[in-house]
Protein backbone atom coordinates (compact mmCIF):
# COMPACT_ATOMS: atom_id res chain seq x y z
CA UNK A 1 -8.93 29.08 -17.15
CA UNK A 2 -10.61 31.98 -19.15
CA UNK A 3 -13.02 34.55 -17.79
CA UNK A 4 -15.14 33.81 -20.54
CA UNK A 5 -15.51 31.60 -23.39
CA UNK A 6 -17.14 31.88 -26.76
CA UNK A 7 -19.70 29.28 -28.27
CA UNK A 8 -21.65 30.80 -30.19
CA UNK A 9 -20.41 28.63 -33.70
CA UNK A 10 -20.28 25.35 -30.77
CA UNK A 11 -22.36 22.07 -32.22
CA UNK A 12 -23.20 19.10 -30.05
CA UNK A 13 -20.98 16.45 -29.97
CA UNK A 14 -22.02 12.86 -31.93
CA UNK A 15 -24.93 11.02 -30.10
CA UNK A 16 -24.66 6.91 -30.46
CA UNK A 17 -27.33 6.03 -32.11
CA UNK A 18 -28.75 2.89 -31.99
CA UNK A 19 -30.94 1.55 -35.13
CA UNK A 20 -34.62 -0.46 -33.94
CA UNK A 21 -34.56 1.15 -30.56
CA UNK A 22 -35.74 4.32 -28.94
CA UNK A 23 -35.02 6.36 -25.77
CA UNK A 24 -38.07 6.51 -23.60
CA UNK A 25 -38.66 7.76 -20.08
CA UNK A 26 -40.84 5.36 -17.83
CA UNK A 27 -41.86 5.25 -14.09
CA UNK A 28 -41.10 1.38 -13.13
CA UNK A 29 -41.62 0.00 -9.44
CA UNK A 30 -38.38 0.19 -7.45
CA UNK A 31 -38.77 -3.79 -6.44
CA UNK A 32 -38.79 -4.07 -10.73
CA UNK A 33 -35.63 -1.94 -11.03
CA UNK A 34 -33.77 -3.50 -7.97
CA UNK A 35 -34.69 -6.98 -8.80
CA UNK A 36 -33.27 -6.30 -13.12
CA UNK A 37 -30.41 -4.79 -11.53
CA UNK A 38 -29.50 -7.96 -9.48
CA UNK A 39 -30.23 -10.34 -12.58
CA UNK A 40 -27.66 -8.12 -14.24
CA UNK A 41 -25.21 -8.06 -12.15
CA UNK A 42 -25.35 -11.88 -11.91
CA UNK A 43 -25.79 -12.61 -15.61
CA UNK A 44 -23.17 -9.52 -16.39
CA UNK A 45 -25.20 -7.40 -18.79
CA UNK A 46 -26.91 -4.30 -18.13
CA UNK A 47 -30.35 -3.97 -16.39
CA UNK A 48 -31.89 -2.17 -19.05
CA UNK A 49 -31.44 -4.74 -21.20
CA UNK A 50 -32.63 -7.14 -18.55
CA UNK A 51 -35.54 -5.01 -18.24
CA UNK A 52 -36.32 -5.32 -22.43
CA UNK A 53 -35.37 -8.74 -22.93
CA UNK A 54 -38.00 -9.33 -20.15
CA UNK A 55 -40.79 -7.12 -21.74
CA UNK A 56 -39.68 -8.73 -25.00
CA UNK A 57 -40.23 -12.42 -23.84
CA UNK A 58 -43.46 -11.12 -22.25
CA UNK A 59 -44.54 -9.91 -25.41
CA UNK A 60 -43.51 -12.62 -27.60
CA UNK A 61 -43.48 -15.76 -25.82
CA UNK A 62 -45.92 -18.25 -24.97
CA UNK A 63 -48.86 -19.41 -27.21
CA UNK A 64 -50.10 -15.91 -27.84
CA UNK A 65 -46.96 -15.31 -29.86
CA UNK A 66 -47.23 -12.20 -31.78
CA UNK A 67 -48.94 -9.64 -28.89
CA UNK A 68 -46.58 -6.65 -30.03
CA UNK A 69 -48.69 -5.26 -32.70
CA UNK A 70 -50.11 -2.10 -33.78
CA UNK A 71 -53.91 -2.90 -32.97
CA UNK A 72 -54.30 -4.31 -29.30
CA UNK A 73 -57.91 -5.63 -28.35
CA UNK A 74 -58.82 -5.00 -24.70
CA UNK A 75 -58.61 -8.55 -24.04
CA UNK A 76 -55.15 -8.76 -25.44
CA UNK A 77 -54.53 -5.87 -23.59
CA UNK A 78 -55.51 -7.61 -20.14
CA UNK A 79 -53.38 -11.03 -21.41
CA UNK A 80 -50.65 -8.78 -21.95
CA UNK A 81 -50.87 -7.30 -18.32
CA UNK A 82 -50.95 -10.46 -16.50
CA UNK A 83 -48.00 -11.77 -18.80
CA UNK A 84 -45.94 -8.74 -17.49
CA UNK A 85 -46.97 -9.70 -14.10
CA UNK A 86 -45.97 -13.35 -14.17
CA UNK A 87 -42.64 -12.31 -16.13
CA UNK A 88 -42.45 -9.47 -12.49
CA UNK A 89 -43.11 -12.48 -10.46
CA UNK A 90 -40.63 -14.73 -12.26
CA UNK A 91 -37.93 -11.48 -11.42
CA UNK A 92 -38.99 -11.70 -8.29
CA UNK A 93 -38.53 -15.69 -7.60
CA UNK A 94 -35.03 -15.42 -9.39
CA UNK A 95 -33.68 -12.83 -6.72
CA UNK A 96 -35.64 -14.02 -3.98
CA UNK A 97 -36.20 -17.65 -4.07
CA UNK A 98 -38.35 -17.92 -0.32
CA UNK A 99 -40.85 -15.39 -1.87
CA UNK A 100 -43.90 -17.48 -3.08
CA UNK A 101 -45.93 -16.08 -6.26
């Protein structure tokens, strides 16, 4: 091993992109994270994707199809919020069927 190396003409190596989706940090609840990483493992993808197929069927599902828009009222703001929370609670009854909603 060298005492020293030079990088001073170094570039960063390729990043994988991936086209219609962006990298994002976000604080989730640890019962959220545990309970996507347990669908995962069962269904064999990943729990991120879990975790936005989830949000996604929140979002897009149901009779109020088309939610993910640019302008969001406050009320669709508040249907949106206790969609996510019955989509949490669904997460929840998957990996923990005695738990009652």
């Amino acid at each position: 091993m060298k005492d020293e190396y030079e990088f001073s003409d170094a570039k960063r190596g390729a990043m994988a992109t991936s086209k219609g989706k962006t990298r994002i940090t976000i604080m989730l609840d640890d019962a959220v994270i545990e309970a996507a990483r347990a669908v995962a493992e069962s269904e064999g993808y990943g729990y991120q994707t879990v975790i936005n197929n989830t949000l996604r069927q929140a979002l897009l599902g149901g009779d109020k199809a088309g939610l993910l828009k640019k302008d969001i009222t406050a009320d669709e703001l508040k249907n949106l919020q206790q969609k996510l929370t019955e989509a949490l609670r669904e997460i929840q009854r998957v990996i923990e069927p005695s738990v009652q909603p």
